[in-house]
N, C-alpha and C. Protein backbone atom coordinates (compact mmCIF):
# COMPACT_ATOMS: atom_id res chain seq x y z
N UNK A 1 -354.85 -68.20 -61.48
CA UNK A 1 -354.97 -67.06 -62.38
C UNK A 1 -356.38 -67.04 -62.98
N UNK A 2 -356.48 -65.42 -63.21
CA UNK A 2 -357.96 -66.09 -63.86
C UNK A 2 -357.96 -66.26 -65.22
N UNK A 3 -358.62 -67.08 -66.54
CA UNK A 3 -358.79 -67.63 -67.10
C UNK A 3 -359.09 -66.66 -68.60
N UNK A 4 -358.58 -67.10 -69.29
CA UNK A 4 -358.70 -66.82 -70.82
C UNK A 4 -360.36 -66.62 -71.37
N UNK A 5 -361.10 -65.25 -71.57
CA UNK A 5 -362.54 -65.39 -72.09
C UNK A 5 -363.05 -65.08 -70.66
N UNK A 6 -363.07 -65.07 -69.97
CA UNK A 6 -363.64 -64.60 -68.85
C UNK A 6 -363.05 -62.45 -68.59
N UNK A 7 -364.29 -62.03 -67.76
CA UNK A 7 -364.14 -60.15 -68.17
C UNK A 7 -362.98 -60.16 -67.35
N UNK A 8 -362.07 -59.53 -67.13
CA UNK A 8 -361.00 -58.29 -66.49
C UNK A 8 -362.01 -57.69 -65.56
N UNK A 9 -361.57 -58.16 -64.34
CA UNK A 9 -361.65 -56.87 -63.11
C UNK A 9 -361.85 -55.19 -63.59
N UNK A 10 -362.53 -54.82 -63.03
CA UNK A 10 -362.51 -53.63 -63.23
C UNK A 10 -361.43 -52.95 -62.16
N UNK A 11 -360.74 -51.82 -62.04
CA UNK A 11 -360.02 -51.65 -61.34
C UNK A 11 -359.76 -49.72 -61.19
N UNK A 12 -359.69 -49.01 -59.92
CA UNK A 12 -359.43 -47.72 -60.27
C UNK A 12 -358.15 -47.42 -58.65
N UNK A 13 -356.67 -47.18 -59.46
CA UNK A 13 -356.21 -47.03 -58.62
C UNK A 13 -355.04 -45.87 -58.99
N UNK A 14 -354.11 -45.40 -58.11
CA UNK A 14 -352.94 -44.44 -58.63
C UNK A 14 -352.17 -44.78 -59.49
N UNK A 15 -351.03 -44.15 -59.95
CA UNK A 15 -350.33 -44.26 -60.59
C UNK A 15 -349.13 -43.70 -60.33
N UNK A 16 -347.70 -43.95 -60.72
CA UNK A 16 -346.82 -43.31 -60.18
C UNK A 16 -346.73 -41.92 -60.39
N UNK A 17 -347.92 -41.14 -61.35
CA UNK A 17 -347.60 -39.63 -61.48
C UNK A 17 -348.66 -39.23 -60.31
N UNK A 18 -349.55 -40.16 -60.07
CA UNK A 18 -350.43 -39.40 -58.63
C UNK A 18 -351.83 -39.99 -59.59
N UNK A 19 -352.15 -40.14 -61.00
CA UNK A 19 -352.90 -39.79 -61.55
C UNK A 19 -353.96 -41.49 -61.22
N UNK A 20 -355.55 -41.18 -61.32
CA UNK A 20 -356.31 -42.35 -60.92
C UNK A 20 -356.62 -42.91 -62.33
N UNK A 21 -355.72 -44.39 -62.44
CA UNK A 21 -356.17 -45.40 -63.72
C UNK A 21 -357.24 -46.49 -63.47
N UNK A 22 -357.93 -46.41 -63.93
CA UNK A 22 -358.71 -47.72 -64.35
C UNK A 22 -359.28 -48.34 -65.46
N UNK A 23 -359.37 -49.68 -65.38
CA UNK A 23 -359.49 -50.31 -66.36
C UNK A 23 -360.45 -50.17 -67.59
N UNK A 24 -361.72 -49.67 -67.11
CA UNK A 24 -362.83 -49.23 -68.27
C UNK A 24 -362.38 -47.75 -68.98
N UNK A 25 -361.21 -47.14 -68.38
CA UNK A 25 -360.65 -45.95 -69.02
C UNK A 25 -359.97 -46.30 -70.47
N UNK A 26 -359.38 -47.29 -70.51
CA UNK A 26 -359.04 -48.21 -71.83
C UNK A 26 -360.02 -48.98 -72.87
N UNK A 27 -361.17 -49.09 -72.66
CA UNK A 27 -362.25 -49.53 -73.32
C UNK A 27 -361.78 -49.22 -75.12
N UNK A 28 -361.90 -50.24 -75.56
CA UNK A 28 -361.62 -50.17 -77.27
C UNK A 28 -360.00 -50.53 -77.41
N UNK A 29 -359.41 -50.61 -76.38
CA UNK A 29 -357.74 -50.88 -76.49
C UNK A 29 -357.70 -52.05 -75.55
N UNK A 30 -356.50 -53.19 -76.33
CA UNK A 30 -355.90 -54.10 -75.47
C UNK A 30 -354.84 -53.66 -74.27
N UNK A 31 -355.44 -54.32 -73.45
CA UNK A 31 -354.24 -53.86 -71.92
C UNK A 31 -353.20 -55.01 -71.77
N UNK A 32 -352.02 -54.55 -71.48
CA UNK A 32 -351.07 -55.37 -71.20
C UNK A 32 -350.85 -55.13 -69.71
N UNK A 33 -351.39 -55.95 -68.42
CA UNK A 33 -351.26 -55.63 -67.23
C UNK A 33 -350.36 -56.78 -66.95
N UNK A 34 -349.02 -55.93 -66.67
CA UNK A 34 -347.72 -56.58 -65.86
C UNK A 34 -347.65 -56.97 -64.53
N UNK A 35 -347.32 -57.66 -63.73
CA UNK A 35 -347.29 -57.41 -62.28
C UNK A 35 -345.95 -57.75 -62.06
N UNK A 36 -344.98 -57.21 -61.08
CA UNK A 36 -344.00 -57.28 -60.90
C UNK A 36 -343.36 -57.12 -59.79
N UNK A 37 -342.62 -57.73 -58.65
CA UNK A 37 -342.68 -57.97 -57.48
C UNK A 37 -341.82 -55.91 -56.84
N UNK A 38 -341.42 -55.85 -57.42
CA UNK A 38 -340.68 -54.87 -56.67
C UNK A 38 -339.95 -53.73 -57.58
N UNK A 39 -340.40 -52.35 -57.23
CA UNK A 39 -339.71 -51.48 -58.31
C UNK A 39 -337.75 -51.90 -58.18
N UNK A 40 -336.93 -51.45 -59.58
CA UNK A 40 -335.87 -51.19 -59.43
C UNK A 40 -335.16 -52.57 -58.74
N UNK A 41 -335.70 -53.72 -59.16
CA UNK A 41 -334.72 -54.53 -58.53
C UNK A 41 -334.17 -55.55 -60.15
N UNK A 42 -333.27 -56.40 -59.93
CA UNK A 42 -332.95 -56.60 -61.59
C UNK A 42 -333.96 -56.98 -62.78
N UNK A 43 -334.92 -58.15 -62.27
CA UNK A 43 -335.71 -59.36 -63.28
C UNK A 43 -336.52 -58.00 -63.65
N UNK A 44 -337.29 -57.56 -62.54
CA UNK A 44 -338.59 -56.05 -62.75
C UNK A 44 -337.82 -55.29 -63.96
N UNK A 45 -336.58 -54.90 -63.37
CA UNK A 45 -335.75 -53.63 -64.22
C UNK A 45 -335.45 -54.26 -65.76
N UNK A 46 -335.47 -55.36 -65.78
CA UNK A 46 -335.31 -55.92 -67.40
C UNK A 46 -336.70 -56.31 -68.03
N UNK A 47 -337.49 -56.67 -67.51
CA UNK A 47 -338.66 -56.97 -68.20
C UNK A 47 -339.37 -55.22 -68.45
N UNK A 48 -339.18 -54.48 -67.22
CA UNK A 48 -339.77 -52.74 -67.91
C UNK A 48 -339.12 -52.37 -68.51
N UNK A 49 -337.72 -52.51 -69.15
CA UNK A 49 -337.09 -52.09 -70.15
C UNK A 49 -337.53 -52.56 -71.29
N UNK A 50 -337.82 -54.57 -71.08
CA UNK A 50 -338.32 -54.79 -72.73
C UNK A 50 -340.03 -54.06 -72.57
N UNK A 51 -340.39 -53.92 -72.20
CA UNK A 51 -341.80 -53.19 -72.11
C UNK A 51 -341.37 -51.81 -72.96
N UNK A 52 -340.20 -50.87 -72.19
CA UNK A 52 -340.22 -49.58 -72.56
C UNK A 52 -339.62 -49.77 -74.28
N UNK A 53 -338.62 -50.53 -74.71
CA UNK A 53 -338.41 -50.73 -76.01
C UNK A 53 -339.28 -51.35 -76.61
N UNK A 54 -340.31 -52.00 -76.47
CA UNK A 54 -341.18 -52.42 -77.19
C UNK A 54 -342.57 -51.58 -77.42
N UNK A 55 -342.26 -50.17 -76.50
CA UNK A 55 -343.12 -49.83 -76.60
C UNK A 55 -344.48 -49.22 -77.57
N UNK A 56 -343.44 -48.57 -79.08
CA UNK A 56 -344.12 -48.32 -79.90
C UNK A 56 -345.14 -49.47 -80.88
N UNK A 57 -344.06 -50.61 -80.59
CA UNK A 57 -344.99 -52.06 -81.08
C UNK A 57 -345.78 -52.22 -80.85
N UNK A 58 -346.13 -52.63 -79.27
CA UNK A 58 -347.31 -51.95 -78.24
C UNK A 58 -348.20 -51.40 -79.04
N UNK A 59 -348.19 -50.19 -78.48
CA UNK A 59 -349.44 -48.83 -78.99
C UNK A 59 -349.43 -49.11 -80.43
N UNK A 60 -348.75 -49.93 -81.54
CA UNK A 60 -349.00 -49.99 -82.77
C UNK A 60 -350.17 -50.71 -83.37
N UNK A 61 -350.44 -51.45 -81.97
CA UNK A 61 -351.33 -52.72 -81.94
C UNK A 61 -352.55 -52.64 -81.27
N UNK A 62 -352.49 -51.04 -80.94
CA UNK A 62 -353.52 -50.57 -80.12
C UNK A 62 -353.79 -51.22 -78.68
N UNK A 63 -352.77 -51.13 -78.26
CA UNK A 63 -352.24 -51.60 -76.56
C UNK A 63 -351.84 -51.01 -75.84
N UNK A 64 -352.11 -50.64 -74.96
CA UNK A 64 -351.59 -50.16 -73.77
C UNK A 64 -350.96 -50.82 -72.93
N UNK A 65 -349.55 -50.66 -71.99
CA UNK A 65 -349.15 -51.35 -71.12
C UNK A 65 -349.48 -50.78 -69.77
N UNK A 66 -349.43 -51.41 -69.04
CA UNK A 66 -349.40 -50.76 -67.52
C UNK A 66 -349.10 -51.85 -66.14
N UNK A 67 -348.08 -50.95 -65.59
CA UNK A 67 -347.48 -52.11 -64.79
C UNK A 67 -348.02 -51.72 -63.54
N UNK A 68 -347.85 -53.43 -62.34
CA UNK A 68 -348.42 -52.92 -61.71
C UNK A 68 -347.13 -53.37 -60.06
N UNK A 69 -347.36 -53.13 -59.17
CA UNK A 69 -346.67 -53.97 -58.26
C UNK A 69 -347.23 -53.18 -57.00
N UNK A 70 -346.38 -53.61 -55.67
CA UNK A 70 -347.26 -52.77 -54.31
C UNK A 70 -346.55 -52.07 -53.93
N UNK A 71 -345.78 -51.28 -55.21
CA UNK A 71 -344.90 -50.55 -54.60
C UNK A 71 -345.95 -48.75 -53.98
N UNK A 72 -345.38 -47.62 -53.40
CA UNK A 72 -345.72 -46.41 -53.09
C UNK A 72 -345.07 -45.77 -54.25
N UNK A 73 -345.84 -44.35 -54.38
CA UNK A 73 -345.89 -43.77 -55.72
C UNK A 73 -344.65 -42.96 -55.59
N UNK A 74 -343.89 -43.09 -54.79
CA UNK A 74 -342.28 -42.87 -54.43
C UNK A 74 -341.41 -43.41 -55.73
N UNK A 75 -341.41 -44.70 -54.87
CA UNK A 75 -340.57 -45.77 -55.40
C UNK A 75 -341.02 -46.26 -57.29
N UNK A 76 -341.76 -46.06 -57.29
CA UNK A 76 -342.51 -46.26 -58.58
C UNK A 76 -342.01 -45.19 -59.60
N UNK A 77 -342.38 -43.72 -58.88
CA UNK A 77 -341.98 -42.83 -59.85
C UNK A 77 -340.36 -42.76 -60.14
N UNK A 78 -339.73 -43.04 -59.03
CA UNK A 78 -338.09 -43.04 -59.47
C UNK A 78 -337.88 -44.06 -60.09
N UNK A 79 -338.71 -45.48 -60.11
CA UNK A 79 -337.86 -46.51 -61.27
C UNK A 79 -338.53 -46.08 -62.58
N UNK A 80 -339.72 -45.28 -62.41
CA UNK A 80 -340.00 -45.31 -64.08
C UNK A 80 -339.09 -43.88 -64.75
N UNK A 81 -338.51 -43.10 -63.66
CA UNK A 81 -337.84 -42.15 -63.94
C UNK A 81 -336.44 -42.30 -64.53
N UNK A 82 -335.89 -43.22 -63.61
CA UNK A 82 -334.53 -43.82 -64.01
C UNK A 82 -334.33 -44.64 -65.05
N UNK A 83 -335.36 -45.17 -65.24
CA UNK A 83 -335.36 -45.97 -66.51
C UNK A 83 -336.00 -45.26 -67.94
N UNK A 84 -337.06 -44.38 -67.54
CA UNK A 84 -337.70 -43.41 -68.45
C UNK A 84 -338.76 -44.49 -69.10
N UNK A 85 -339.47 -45.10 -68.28
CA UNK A 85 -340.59 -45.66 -68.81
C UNK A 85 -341.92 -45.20 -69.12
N UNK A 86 -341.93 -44.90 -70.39
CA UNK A 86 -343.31 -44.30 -70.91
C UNK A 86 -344.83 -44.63 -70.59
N UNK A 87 -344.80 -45.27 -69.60
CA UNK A 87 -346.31 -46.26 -69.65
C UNK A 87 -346.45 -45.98 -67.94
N UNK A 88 -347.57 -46.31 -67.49
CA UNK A 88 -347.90 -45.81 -65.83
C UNK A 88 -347.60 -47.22 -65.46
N UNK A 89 -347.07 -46.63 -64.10
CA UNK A 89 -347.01 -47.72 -63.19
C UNK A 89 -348.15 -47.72 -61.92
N UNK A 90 -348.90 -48.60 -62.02
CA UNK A 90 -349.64 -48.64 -60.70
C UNK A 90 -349.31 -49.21 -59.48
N UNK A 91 -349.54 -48.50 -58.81
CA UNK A 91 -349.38 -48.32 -56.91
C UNK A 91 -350.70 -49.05 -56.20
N UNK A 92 -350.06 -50.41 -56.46
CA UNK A 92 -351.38 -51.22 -55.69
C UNK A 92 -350.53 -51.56 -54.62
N UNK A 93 -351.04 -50.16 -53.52
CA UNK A 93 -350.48 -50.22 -52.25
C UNK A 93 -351.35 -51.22 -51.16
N UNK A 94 -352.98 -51.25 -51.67
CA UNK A 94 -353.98 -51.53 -50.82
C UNK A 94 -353.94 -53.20 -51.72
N UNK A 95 -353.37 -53.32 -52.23
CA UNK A 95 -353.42 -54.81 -52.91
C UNK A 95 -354.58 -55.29 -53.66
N UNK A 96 -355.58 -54.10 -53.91
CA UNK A 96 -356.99 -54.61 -54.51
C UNK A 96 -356.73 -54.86 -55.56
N UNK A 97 -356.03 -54.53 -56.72
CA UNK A 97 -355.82 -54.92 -58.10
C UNK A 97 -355.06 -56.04 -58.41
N UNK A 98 -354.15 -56.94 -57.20
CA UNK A 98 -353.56 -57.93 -57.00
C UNK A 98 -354.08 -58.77 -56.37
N UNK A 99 -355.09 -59.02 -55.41
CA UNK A 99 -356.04 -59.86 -55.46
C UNK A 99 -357.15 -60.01 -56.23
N UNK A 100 -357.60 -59.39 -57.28
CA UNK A 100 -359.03 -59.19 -58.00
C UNK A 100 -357.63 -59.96 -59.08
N UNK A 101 -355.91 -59.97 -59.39
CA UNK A 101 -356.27 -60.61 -60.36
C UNK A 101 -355.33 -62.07 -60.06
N UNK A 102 -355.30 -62.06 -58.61
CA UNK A 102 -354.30 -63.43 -58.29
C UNK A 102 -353.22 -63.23 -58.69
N UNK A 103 -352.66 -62.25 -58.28
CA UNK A 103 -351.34 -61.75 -58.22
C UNK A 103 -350.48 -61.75 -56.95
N UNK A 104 -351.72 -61.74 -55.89
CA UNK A 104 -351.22 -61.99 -54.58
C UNK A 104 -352.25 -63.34 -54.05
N UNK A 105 -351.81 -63.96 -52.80
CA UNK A 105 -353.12 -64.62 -52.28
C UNK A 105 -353.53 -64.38 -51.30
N UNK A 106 -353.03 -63.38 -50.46
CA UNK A 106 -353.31 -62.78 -49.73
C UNK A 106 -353.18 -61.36 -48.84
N UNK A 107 -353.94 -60.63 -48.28
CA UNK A 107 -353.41 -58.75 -48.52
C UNK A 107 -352.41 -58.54 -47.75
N UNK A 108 -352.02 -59.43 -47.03
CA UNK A 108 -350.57 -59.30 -46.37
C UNK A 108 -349.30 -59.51 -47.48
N UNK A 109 -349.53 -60.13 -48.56
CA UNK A 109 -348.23 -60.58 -48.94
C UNK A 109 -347.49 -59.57 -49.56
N UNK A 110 -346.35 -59.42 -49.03
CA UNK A 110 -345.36 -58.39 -49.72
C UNK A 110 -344.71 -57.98 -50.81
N UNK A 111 -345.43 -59.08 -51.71
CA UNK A 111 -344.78 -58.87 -53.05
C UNK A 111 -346.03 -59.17 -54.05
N UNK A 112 -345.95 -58.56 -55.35
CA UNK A 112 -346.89 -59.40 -55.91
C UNK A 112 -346.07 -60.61 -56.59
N UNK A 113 -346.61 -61.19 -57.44
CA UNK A 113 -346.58 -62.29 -58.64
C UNK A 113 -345.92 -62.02 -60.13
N UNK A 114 -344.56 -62.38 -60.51
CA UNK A 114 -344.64 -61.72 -61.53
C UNK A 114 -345.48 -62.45 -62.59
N UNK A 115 -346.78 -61.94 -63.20
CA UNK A 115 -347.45 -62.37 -64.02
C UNK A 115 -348.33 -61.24 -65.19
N UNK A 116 -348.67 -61.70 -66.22
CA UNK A 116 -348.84 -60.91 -67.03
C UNK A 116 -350.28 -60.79 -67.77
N UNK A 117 -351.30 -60.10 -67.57
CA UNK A 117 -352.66 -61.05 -68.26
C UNK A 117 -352.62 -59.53 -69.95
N UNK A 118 -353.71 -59.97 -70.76
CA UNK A 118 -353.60 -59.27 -72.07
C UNK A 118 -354.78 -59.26 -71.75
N UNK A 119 -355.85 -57.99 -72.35
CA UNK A 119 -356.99 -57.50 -72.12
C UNK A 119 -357.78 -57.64 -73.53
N UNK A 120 -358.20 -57.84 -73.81
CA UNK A 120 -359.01 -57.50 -75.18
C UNK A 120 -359.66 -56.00 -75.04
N UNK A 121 -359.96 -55.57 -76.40
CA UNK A 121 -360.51 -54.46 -76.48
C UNK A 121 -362.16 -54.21 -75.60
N UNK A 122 -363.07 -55.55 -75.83
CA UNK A 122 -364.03 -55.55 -75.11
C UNK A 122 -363.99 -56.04 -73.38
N UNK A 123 -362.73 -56.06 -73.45
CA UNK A 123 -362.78 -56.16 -71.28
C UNK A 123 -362.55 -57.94 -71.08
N UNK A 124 -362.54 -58.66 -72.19
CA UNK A 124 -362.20 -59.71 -71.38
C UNK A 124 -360.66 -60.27 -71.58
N UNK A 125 -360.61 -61.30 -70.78
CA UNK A 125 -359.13 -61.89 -70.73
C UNK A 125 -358.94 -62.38 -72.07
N UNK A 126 -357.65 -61.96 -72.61
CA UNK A 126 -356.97 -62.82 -73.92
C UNK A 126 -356.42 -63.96 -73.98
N UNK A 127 -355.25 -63.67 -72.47
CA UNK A 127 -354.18 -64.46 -72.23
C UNK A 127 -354.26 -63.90 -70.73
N UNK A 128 -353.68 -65.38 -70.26
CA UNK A 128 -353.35 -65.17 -68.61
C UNK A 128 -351.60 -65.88 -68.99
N UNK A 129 -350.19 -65.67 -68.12
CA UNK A 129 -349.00 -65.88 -68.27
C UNK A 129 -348.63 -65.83 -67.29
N UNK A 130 -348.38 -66.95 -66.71
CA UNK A 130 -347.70 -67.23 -65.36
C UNK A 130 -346.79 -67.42 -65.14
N UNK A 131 -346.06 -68.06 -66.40
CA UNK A 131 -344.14 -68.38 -66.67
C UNK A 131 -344.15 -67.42 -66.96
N UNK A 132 -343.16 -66.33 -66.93
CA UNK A 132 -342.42 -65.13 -67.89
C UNK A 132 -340.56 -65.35 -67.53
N UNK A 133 -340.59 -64.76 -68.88
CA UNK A 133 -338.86 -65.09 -69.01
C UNK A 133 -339.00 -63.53 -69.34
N UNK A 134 -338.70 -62.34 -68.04
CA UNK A 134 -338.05 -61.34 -68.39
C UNK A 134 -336.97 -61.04 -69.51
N UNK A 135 -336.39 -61.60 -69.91
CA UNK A 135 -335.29 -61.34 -71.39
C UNK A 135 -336.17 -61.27 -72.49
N UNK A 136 -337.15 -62.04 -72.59
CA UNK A 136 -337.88 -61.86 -73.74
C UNK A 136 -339.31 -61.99 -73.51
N UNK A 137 -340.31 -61.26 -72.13
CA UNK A 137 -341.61 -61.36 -72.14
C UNK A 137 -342.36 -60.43 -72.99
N UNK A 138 -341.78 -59.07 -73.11
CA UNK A 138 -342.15 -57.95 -73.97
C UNK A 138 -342.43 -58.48 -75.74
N UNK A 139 -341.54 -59.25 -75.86
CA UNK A 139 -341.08 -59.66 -77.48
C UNK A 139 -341.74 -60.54 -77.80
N UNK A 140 -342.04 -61.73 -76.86
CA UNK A 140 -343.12 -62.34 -77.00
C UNK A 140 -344.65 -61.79 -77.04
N UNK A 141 -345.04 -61.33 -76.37
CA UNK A 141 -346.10 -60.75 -76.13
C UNK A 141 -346.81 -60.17 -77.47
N UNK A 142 -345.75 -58.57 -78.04
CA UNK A 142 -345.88 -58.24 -79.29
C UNK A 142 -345.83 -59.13 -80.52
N UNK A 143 -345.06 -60.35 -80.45
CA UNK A 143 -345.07 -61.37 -81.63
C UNK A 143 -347.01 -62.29 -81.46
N UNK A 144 -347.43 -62.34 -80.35
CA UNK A 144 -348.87 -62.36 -80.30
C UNK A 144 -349.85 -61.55 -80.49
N UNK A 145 -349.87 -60.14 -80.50
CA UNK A 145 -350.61 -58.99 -81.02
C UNK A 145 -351.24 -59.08 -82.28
């Protein structure tokens, strides 16, 4: 993973509404970049729920979340639909935003990593999180804000 104090990748990719996110678009706000192996499957579907209920905590703290996985902007838009998740999901179909952050180790791999890094307002790493306990990664996270 990469390392605490060191900059955040820069990154410009889709989103499940079609729309192009990247990372210097957040400049002055902390990023909460999720990675998560697969839309709509259980551990993903409980950790974007504590994301989506935690969400006003979040943005209270001047944070943004944004998840990411390799899913297509299909599959992406129906789990954030079904679930009604307020925050973009990115479509790192081409795997560049999952190798720039060691989420994958290589561009074949079919899944990413579930891992979680925190952005600082000036672009560098806060926190890198490689254990996550979906039941309570959201809650934790905000109790560090």
């Amino acid at each position: 993973m990469l390392k605490a104090g060191t900059s955040a990748p820069d990154f410009s990719v889709r989103d499940h509404n079609g729309n192009t996110v990247s990372l210097e678009g957040f400049a002055g706000k902390k990023v909460v970049l999720w990675f998560y192996p697969k839309a709509d499957t259980p551990g993903c579907t409980i950790e974007g729920k504590g994301f989506r209920d935690d969400y006003a905590k979040l943005t209270g703290e001047n944070a943004v979340v944004l998840g990411v996985s390799l899913d297509n902007e299909a599959d992406n838009k129906a789990f954030a639909e079904k679930f009604d998740f307020p925050y973009p999901l990115l479509c790192d179909v081409n795997r560049e935003v999952a190798l720039a952050y060691h989420a994958v180790k290589e561009p074949e791999d079919e899944y990413a990593s579930r891992i979680t890094y925190v952005i600082g307002e000036d672009g560098s790493i806060l926190e890198a999180i490689s254990q996550v306990d979906t039941n309570t990664h959201s809650g934790d996270i905000c109790s560090r804000l």
